[in-house]
Protein backbone atom coordinates (compact mmCIF):
# COMPACT_ATOMS: atom_id res chain seq x y z
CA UNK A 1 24.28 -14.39 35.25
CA UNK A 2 21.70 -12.15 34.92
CA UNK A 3 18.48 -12.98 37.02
CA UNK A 4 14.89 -13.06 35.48
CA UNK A 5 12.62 -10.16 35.19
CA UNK A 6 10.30 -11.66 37.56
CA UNK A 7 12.30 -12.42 40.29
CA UNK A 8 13.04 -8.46 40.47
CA UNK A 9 9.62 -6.91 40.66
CA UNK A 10 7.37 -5.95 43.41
CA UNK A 11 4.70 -8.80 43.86
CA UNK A 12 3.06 -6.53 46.59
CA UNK A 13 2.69 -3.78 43.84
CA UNK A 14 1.24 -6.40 41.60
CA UNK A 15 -1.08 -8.40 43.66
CA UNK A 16 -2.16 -4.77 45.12
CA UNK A 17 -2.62 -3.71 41.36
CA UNK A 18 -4.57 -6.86 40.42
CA UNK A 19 -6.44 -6.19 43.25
CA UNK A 20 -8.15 -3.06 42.39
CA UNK A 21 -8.66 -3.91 38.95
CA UNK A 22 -10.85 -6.69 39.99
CA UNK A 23 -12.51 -4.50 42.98
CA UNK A 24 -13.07 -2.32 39.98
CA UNK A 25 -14.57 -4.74 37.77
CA UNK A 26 -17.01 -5.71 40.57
CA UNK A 27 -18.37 -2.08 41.22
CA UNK A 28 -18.48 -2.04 37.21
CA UNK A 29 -20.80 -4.96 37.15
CA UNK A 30 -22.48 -3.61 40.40
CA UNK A 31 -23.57 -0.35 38.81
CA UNK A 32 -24.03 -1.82 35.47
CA UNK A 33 -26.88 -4.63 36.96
CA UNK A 34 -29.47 -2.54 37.13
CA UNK A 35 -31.61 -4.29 34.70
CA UNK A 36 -30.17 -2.94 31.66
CA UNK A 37 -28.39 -5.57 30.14
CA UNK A 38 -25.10 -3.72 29.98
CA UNK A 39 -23.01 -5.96 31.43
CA UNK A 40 -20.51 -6.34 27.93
CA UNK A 41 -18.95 -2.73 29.40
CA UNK A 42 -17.40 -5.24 32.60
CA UNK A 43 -15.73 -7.16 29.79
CA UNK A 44 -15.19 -4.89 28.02
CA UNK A 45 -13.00 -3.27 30.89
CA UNK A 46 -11.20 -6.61 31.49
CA UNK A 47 -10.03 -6.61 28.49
CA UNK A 48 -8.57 -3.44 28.63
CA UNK A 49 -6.63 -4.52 32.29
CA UNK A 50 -5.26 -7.78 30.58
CA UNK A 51 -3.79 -5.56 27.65
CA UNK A 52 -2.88 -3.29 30.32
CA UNK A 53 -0.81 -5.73 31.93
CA UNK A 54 0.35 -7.28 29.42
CA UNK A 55 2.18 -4.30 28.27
CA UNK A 56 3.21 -3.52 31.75
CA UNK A 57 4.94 -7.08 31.74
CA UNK A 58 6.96 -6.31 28.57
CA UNK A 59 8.00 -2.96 29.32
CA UNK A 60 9.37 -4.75 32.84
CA UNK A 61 10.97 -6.86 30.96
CA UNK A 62 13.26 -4.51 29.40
CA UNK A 63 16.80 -3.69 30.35
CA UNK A 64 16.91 -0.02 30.56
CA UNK A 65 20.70 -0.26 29.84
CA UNK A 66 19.92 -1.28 26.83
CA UNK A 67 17.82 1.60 25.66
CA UNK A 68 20.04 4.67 27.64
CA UNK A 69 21.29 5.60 24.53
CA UNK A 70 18.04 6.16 23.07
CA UNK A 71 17.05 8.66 26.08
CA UNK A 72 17.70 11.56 24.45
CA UNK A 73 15.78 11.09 20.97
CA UNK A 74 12.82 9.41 23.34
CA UNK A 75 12.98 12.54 25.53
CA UNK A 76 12.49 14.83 22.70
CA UNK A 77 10.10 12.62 21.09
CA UNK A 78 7.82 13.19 24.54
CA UNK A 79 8.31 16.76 24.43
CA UNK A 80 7.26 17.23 20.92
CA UNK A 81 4.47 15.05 21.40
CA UNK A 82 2.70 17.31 24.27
């Protein structure tokens, strides 16, 4: 049987990842204090890291056997894209 995504990834990746974000957010909300009343761009970014992971969760959750045979067309797809 199969085990679950989760069990299989890196937590020390993750919690290092989650980590910065928020260390980020703080210097965000650091620089962005200065009495301008800016502070929507700290959200703003948080929102962007929650999508961020959020998509980094379903990609993990994807068996890449399932999609080898698609490497090929994917591949190509990249190159033509650049």
């Amino acid at each position: 049987m199969a085990r679950p995504f989760y069990e299989k990834l890196d937590w020390t990746v993750i919690v290092a990842a989650i980590l910065l974000a928020v260390m980020s957010l703080i210097t965000i909300y650091s620089a962005s204090s200065s009495g301008t009343g800016k502070q929507d761009v700290v959200w703003k970014q948080a929102g962007w890291f929650a999508i961020g992971f959020f998509l980094i969760a379903a990609v993990a959750s994807i068996d890449y056997h399932s999609i080898s045979a698609l490497a090929y067309p994917i591949y190509g797809a990249g190159v033509v894209a650049l």
